[in-house]
PDB file of N, CA and C in Angstrom:
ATOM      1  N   UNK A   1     120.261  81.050 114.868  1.00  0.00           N
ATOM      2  CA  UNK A   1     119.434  82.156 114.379  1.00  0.00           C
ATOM      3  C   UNK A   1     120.343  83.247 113.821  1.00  0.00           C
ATOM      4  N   UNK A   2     120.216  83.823 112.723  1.00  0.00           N
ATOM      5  CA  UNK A   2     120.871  84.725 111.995  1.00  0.00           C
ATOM      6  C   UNK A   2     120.291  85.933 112.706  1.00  0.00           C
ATOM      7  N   UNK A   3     121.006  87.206 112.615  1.00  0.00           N
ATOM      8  CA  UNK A   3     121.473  88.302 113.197  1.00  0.00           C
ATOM      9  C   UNK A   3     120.296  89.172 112.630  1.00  0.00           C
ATOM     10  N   UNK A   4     120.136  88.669 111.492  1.00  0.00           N
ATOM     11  CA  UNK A   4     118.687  89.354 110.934  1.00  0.00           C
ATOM     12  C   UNK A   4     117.444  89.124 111.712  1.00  0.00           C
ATOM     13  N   UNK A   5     117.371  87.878 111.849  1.00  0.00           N
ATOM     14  CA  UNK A   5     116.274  87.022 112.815  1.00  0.00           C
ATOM     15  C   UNK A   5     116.066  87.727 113.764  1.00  0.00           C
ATOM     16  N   UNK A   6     116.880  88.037 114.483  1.00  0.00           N
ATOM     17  CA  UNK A   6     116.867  88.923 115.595  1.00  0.00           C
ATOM     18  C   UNK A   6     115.971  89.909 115.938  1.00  0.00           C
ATOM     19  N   UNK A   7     116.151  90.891 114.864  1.00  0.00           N
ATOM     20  CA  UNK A   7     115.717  92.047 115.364  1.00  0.00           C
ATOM     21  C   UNK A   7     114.086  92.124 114.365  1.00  0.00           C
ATOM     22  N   UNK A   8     114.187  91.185 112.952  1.00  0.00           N
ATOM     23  CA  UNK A   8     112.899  91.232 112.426  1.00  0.00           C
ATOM     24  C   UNK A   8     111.842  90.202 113.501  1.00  0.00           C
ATOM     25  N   UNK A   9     111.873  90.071 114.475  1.00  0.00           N
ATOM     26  CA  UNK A   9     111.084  89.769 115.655  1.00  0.00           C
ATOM     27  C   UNK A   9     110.128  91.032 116.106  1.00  0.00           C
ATOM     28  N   UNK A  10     110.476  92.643 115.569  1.00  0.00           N
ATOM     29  CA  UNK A  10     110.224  93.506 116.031  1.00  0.00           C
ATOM     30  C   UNK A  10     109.584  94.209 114.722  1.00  0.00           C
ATOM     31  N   UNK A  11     109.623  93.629 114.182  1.00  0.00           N
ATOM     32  CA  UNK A  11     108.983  94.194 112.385  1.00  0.00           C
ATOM     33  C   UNK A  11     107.678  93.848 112.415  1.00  0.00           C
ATOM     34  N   UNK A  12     107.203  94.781 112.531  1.00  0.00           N
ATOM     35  CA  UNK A  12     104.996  94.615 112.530  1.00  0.00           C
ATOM     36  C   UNK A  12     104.780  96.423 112.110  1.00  0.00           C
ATOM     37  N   UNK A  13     103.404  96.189 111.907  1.00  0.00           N
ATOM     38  CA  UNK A  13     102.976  97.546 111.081  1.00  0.00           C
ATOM     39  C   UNK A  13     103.568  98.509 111.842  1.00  0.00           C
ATOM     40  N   UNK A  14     103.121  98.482 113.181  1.00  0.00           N
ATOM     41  CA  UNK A  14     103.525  99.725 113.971  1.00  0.00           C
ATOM     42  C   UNK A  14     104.955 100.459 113.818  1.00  0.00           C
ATOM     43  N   UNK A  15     105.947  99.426 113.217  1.00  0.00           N
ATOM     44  CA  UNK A  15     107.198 100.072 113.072  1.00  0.00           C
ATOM     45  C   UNK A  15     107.531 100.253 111.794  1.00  0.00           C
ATOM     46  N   UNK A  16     106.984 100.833 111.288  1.00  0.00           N
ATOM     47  CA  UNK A  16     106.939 100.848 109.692  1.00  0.00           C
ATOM     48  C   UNK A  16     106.930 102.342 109.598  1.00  0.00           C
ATOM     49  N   UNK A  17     107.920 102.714 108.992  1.00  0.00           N
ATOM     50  CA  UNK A  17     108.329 104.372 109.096  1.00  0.00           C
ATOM     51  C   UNK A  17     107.116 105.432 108.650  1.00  0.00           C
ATOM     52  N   UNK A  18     105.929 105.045 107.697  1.00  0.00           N
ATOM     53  CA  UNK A  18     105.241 105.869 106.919  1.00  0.00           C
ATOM     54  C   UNK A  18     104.003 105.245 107.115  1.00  0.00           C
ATOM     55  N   UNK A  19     102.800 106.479 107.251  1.00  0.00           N
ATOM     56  CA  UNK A  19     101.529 105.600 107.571  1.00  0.00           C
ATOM     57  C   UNK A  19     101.246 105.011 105.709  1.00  0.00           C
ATOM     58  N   UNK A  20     101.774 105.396 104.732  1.00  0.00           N
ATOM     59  CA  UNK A  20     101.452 104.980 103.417  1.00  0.00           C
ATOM     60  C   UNK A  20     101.963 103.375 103.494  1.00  0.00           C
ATOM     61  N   UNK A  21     103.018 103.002 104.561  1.00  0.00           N
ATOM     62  CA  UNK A  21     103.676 101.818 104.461  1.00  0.00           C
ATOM     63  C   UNK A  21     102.547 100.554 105.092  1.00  0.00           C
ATOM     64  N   UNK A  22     102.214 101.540 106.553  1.00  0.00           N
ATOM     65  CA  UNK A  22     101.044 100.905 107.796  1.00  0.00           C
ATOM     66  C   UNK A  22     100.233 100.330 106.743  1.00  0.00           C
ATOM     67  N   UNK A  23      99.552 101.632 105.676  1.00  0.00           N
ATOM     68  CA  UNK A  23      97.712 100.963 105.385  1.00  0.00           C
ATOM     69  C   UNK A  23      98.105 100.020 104.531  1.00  0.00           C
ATOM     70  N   UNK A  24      99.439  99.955 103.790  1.00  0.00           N
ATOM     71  CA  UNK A  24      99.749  98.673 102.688  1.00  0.00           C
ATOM     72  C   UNK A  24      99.821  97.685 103.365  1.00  0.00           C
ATOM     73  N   UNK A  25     100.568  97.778 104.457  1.00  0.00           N
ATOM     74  CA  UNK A  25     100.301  96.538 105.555  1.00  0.00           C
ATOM     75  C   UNK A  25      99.103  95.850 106.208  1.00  0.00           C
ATOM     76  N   UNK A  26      98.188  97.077 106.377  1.00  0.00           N
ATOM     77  CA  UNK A  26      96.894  96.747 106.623  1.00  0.00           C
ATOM     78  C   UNK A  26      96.209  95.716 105.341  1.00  0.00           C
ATOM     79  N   UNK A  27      96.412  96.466 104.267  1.00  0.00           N
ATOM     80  CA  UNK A  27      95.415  95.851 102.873  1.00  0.00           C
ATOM     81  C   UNK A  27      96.242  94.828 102.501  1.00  0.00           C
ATOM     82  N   UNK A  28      97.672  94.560 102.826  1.00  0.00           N
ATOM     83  CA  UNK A  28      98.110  93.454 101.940  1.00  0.00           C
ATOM     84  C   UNK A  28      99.005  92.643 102.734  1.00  0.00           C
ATOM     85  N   UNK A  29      99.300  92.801 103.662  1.00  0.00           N
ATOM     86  CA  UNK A  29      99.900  92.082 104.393  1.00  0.00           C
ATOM     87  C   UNK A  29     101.397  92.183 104.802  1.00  0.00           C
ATOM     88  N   UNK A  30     101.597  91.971 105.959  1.00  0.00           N
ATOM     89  CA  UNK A  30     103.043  92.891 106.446  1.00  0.00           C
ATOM     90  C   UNK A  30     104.179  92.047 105.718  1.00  0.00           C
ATOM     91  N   UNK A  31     103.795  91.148 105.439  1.00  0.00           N
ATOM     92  CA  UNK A  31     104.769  90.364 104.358  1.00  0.00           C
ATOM     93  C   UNK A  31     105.133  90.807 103.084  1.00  0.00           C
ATOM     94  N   UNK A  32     103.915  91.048 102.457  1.00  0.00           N
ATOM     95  CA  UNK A  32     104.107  91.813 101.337  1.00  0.00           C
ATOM     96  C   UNK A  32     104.793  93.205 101.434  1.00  0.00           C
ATOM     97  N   UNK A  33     104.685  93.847 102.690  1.00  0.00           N
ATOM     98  CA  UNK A  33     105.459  94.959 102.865  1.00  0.00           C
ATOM     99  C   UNK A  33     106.699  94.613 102.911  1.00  0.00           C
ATOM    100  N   UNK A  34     107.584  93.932 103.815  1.00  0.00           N
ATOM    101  CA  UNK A  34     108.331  93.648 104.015  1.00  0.00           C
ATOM    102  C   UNK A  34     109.184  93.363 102.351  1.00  0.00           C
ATOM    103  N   UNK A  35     108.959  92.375 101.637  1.00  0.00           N
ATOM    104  CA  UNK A  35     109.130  92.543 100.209  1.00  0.00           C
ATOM    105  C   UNK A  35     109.537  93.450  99.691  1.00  0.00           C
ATOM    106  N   UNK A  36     108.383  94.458  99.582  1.00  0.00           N
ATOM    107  CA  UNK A  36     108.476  95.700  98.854  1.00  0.00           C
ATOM    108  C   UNK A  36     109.774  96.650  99.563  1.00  0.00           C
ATOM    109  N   UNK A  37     109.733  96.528 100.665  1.00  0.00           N
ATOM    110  CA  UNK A  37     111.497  97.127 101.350  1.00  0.00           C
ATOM    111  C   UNK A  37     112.421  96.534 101.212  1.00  0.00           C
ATOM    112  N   UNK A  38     112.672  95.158 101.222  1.00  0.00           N
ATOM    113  CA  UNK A  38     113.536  94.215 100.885  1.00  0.00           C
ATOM    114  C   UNK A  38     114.249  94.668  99.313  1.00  0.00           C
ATOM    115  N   UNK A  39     112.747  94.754  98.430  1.00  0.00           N
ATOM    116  CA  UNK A  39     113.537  94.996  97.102  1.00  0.00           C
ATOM    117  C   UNK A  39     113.564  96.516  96.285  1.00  0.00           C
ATOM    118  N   UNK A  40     112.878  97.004  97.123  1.00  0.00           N
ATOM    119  CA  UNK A  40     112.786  98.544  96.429  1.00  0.00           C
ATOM    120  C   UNK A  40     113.157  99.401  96.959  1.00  0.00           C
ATOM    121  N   UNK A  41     113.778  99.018  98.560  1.00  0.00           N
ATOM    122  CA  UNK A  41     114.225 100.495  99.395  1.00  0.00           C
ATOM    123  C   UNK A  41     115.094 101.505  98.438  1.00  0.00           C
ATOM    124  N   UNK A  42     114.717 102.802  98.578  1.00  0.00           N
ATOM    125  CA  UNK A  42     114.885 104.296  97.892  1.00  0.00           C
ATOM    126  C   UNK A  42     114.287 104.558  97.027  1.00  0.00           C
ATOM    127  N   UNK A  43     113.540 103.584  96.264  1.00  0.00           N
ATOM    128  CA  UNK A  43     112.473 104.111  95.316  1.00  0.00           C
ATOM    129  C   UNK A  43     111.422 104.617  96.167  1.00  0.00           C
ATOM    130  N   UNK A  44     111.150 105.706  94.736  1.00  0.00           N
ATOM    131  CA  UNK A  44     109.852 106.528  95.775  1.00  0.00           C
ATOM    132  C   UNK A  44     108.591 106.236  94.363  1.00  0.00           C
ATOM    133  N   UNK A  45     107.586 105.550  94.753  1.00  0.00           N
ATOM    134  CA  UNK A  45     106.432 104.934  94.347  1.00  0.00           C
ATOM    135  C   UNK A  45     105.272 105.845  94.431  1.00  0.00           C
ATOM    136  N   UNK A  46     104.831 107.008  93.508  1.00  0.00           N
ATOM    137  CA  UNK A  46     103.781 107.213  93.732  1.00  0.00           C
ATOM    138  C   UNK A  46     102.528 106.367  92.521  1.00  0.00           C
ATOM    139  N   UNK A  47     101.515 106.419  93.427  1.00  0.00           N
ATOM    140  CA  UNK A  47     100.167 105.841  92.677  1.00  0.00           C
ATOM    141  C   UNK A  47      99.315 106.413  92.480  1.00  0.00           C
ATOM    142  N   UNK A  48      98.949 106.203  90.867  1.00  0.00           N
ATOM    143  CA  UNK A  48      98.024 107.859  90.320  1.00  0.00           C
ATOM    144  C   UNK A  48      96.683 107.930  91.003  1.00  0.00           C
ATOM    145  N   UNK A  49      96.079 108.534  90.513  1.00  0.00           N
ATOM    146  CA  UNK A  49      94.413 108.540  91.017  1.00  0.00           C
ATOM    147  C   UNK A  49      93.681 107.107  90.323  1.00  0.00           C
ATOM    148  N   UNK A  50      93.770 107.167  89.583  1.00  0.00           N
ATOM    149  CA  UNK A  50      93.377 106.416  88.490  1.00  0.00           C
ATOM    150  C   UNK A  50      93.925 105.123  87.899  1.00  0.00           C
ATOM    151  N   UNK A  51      94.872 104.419  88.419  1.00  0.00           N
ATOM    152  CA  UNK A  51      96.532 103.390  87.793  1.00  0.00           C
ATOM    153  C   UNK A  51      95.459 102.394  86.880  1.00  0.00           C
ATOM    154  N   UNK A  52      94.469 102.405  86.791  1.00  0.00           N
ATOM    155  CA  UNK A  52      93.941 101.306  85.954  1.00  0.00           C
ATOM    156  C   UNK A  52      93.155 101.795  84.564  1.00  0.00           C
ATOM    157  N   UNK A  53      93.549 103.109  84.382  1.00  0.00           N
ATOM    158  CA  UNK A  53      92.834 103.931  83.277  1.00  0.00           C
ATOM    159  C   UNK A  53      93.977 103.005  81.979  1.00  0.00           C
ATOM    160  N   UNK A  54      94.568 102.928  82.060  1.00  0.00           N
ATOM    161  CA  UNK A  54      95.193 101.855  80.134  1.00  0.00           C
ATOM    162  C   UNK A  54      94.215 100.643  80.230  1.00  0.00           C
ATOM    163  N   UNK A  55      94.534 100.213  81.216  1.00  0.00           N
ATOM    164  CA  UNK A  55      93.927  98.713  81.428  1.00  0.00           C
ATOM    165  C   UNK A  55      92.481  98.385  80.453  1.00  0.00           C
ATOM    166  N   UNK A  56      91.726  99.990  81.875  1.00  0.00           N
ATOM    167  CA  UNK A  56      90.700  99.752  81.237  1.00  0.00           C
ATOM    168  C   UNK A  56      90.411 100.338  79.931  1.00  0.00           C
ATOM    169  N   UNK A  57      91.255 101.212  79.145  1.00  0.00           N
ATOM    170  CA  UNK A  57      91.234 101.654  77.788  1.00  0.00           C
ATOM    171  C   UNK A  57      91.050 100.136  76.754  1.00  0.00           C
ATOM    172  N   UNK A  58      91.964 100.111  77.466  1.00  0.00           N
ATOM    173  CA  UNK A  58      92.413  98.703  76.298  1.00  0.00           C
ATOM    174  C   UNK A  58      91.618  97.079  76.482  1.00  0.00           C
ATOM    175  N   UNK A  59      90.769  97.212  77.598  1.00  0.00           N
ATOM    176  CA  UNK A  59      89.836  96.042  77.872  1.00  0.00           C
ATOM    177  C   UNK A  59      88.496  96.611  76.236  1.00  0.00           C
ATOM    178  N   UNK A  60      88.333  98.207  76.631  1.00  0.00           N
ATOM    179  CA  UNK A  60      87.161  98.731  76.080  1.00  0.00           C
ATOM    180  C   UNK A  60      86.991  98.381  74.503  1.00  0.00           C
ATOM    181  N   UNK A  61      88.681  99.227  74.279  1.00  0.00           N
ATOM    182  CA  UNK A  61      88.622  98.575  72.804  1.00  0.00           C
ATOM    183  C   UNK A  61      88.829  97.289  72.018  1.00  0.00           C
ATOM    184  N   UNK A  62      89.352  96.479  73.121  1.00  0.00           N
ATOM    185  CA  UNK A  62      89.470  94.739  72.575  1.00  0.00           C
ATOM    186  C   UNK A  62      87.881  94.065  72.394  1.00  0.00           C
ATOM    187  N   UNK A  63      86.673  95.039  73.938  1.00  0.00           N
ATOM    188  CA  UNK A  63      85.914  94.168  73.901  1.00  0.00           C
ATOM    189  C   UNK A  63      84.458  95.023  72.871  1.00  0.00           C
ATOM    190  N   UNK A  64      84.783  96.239  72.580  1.00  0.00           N
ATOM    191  CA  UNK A  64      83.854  97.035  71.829  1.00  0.00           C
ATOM    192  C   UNK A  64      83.528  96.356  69.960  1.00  0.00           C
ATOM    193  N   UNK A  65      81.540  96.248  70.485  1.00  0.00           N
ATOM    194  CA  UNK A  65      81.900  95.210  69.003  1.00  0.00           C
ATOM    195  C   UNK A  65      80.616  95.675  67.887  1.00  0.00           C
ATOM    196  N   UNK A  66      80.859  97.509  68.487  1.00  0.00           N
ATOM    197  CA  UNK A  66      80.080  98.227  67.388  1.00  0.00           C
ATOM    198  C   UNK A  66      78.735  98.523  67.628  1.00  0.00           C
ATOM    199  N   UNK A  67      78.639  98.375  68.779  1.00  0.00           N
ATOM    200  CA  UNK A  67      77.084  98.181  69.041  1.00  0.00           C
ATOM    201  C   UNK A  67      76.476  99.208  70.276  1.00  0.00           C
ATOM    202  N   UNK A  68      75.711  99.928  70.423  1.00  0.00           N
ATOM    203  CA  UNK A  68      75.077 100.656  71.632  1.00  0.00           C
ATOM    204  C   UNK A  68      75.225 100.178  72.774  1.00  0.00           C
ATOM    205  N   UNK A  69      74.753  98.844  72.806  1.00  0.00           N
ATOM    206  CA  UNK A  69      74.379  97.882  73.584  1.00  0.00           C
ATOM    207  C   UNK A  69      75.882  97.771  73.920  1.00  0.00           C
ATOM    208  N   UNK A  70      76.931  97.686  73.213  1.00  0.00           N
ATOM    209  CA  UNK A  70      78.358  97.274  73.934  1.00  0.00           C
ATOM    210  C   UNK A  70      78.823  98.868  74.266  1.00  0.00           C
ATOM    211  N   UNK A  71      78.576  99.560  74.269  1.00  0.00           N
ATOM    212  CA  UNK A  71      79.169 100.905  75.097  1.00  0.00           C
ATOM    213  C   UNK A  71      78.426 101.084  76.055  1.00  0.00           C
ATOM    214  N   UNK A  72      77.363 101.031  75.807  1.00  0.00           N
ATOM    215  CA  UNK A  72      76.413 100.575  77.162  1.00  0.00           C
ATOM    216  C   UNK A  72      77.373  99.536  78.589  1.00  0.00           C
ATOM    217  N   UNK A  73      77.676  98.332  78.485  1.00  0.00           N
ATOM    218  CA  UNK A  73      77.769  96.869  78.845  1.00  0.00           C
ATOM    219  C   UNK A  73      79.293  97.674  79.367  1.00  0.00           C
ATOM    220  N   UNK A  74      80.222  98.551  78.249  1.00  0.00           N
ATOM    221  CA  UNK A  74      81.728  98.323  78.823  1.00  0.00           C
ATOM    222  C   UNK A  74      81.478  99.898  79.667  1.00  0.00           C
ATOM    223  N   UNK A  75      80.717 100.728  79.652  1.00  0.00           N
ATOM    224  CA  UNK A  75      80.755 101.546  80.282  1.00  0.00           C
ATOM    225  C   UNK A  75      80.386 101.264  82.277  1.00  0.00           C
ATOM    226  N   UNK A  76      79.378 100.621  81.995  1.00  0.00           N
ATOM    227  CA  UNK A  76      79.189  99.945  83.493  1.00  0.00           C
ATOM    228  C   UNK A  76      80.804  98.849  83.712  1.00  0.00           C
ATOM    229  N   UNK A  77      80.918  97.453  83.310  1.00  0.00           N
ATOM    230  CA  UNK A  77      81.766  96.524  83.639  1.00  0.00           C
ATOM    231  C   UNK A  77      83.508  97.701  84.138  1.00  0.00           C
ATOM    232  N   UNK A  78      83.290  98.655  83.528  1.00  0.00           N
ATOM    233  CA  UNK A  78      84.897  99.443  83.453  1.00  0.00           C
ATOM    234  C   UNK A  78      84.865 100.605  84.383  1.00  0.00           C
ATOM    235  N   UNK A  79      83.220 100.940  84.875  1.00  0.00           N
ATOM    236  CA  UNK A  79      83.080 101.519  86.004  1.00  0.00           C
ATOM    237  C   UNK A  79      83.755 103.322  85.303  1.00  0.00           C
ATOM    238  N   UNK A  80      82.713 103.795  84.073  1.00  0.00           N
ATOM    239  CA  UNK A  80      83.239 104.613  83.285  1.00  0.00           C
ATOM    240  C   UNK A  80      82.164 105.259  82.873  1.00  0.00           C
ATOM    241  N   UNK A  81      81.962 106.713  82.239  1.00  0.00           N
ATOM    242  CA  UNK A  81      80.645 106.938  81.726  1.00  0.00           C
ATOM    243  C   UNK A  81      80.526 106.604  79.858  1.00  0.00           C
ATOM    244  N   UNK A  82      79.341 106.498  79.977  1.00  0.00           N
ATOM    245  CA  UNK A  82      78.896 106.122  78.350  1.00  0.00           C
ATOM    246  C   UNK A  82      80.424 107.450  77.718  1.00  0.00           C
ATOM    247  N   UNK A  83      80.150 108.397  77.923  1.00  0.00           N
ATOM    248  CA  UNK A  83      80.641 109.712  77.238  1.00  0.00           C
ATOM    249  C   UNK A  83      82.551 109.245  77.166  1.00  0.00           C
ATOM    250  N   UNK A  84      83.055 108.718  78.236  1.00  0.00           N
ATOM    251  CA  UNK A  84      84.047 108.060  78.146  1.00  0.00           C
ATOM    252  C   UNK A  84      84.255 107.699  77.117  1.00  0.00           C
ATOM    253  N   UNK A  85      83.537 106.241  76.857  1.00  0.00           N
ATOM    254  CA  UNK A  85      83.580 105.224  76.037  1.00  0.00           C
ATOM    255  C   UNK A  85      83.790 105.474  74.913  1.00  0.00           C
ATOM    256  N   UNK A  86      82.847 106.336  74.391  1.00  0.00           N
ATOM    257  CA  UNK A  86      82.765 107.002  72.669  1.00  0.00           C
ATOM    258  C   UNK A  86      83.874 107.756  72.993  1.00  0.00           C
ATOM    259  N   UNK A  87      84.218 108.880  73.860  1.00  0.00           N
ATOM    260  CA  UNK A  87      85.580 109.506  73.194  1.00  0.00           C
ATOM    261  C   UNK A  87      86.484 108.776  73.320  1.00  0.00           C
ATOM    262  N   UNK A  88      86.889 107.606  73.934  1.00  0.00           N
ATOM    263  CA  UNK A  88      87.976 106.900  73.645  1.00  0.00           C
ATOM    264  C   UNK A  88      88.210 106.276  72.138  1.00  0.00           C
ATOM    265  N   UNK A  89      86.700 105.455  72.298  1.00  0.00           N
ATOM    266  CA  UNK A  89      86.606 105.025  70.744  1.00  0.00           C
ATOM    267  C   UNK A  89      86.074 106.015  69.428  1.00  0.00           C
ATOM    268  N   UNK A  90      86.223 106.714  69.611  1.00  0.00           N
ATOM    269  CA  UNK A  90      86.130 107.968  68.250  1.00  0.00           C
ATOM    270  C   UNK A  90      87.554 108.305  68.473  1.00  0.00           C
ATOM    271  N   UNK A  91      88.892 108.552  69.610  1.00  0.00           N
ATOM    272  CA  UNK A  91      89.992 108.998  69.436  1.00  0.00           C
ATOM    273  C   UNK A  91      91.022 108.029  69.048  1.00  0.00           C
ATOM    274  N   UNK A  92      90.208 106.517  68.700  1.00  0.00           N
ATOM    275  CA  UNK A  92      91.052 105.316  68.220  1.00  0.00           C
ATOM    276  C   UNK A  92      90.301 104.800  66.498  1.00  0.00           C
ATOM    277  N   UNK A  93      89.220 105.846  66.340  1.00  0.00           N
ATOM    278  CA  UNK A  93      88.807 105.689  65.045  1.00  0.00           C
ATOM    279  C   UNK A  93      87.912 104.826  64.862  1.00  0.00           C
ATOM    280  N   UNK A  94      87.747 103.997  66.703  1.00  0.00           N
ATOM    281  CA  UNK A  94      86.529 102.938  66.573  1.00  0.00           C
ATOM    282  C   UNK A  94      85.558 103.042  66.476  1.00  0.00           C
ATOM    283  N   UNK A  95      84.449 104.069  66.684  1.00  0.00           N
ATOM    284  CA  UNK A  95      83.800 104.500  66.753  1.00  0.00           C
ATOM    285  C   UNK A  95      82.405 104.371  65.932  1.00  0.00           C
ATOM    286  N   UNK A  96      81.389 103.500  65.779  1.00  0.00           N
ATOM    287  CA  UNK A  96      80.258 103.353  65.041  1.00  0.00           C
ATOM    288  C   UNK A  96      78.806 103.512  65.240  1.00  0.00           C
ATOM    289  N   UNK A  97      78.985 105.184  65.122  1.00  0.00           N
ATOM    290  CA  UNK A  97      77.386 105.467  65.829  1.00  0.00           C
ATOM    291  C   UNK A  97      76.696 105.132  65.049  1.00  0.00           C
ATOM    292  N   UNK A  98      75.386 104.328  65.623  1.00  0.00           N
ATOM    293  CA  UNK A  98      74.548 103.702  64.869  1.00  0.00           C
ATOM    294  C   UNK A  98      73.551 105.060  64.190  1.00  0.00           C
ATOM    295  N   UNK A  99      72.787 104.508  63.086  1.00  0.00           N
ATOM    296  CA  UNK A  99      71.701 105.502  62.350  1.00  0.00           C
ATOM    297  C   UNK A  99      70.808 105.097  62.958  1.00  0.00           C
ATOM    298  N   UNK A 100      69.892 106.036  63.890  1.00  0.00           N
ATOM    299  CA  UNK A 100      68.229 106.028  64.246  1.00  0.00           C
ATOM    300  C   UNK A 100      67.446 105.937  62.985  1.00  0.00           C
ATOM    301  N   UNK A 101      67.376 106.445  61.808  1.00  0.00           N
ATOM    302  CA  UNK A 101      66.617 106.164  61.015  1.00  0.00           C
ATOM    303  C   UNK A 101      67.367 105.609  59.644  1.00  0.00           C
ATOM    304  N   UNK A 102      67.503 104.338  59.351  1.00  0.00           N
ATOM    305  CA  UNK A 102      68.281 103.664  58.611  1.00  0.00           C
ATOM    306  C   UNK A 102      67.617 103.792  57.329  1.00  0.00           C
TER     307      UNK A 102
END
């Protein structure tokens, strides 16, 4: 048994220096923690409010296809308001408000 072996016998959430470290352990598994110290110790990781706001920018405008009905559809699926949607796509030029009276 290696010298490491040893003492990671004693590595579980509870000894995990930061409760930010504990609940990652909780949600993802003390393995995956373990990892994340293994390869990132001294980085300091913060996570925005929001980390999936490009994602979902860029789902909106790949899947926006001009239509009410699709700002409608990506505003729910992206968990966003209608008002979102259009200012994203009016600040990318996508933007095609339909005419009520054509």
């Amino acid at each position: 048994m290696e010298n490491k072996e040893l003492w990671l016998s004693e590595f579980n959430i509870e000894t995990l220096p930061t409760y930010e470290l504990q609940l990652l352990a909780e949600r993802c598994g003390i393995d995956v923690v373990k990892n994340i110290i293994e390869e990132a110790t001294g980085l300091i990781i913060q996570i925005p409010t929001n980390p999936f706001r490009k994602a979902k920018a860029n789902y909106i405008l790949k899947h926006y296809d001009g239509s009410t009905k699709s700002v409608l559809r990506l505003a729910v699926d992206c968990d966003v308001s209608v008002q979102y949607v259009k200012k994203l796509l009016k600040s990318n030029n996508k933007f095609k408000p339909t005419n009520p009276n054509p």
